[in-house]
C-alpha atoms as a PDB file:
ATOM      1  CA  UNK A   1     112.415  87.592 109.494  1.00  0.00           C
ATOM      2  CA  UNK A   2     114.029  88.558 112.596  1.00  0.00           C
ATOM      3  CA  UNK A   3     112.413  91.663 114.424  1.00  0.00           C
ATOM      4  CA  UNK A   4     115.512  94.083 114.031  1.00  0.00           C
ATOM      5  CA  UNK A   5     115.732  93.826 110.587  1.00  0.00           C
ATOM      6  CA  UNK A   6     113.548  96.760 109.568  1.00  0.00           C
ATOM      7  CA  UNK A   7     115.186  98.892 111.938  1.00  0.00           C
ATOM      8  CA  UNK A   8     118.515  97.824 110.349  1.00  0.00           C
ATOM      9  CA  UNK A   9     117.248  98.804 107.029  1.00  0.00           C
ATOM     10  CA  UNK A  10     115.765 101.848 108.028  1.00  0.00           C
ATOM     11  CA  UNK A  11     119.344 102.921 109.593  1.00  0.00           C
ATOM     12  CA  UNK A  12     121.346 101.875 106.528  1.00  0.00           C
ATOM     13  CA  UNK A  13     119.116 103.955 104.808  1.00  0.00           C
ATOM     14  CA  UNK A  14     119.536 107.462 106.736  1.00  0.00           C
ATOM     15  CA  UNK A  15     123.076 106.856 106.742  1.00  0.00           C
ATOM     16  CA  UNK A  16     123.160 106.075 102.964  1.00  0.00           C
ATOM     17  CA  UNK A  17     121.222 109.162 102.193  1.00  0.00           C
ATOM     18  CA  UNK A  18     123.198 111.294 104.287  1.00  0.00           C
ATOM     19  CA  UNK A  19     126.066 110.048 102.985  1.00  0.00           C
ATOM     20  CA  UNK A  20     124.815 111.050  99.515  1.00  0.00           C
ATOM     21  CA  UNK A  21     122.928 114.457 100.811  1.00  0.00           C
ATOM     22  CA  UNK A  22     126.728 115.434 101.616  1.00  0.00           C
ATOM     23  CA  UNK A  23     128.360 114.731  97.912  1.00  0.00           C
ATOM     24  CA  UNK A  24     125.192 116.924  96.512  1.00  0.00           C
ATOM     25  CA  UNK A  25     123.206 114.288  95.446  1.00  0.00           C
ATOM     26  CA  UNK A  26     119.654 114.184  95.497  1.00  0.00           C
ATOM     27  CA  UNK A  27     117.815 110.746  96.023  1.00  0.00           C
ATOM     28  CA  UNK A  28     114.040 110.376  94.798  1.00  0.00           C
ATOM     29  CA  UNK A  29     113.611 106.689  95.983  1.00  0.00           C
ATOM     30  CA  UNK A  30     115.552 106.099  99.346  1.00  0.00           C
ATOM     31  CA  UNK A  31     113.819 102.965  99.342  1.00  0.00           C
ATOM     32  CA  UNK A  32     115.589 101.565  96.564  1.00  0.00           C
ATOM     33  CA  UNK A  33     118.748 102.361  98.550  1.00  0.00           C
ATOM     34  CA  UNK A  34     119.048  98.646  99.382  1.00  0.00           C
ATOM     35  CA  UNK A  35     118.544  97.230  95.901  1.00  0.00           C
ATOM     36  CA  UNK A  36     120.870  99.499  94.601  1.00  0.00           C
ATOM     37  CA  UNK A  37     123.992  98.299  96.272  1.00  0.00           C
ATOM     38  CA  UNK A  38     127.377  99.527  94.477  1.00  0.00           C
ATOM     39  CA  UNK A  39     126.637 101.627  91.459  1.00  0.00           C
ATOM     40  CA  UNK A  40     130.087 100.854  89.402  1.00  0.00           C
ATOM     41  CA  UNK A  41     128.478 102.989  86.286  1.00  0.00           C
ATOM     42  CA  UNK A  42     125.654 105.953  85.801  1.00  0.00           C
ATOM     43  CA  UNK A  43     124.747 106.731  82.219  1.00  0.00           C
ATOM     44  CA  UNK A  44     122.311 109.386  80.786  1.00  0.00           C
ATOM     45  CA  UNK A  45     121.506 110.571  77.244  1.00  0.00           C
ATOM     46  CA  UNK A  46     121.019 113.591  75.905  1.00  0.00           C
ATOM     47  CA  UNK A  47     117.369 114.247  75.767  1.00  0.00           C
ATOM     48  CA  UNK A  48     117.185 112.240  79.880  1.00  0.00           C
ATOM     49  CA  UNK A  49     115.323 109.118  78.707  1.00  0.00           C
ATOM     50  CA  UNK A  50     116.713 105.846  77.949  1.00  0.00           C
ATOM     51  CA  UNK A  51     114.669 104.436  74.947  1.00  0.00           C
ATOM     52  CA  UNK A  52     116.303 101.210  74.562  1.00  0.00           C
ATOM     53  CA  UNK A  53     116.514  97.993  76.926  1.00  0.00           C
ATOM     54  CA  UNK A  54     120.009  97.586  76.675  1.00  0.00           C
ATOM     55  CA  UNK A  55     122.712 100.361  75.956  1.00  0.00           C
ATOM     56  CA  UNK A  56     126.176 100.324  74.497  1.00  0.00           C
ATOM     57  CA  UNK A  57     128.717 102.932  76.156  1.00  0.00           C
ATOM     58  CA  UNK A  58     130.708 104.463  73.702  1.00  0.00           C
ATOM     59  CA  UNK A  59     132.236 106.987  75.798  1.00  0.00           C
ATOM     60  CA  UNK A  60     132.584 107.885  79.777  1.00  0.00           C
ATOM     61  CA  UNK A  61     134.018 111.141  82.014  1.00  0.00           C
ATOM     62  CA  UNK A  62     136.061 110.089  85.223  1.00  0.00           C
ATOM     63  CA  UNK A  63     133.714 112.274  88.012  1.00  0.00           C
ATOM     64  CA  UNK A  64     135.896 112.819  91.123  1.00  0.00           C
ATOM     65  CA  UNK A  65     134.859 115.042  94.009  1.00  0.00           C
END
């Protein structure tokens, strides 16, 4: 592993969060940041728990800033 690497990470990171602390959206786990990569599709349910492995969209809301 080369020796810049976690510094690399670490600034993709506080850029990435910034980026998202300035759209109003909170991130609990800035170290899944990286694994994350493009998110092409965010789904909740009612109740805020997912209860099922897989999940069927039936339905989606354009969100534009």
């Amino acid at each position: 592993m080369p020796a810049t690497l976690p510094t690399a990470l670490g600034a993709g990171i506080s850029l990435a969060l910034k980026r998202l602390e300035d759209k109003s959206i909170q991130c609990v786990k800035p170290d899944k940041i990286n694994v994350a990569s493009k998110v092409n599709l965010v789904a909740f349910d009612i109740t805020g728990t997912l209860t099922e492995l897989g999940l069927d969209v039936l339905g989606c809301r354009e969100m534009k800033d």
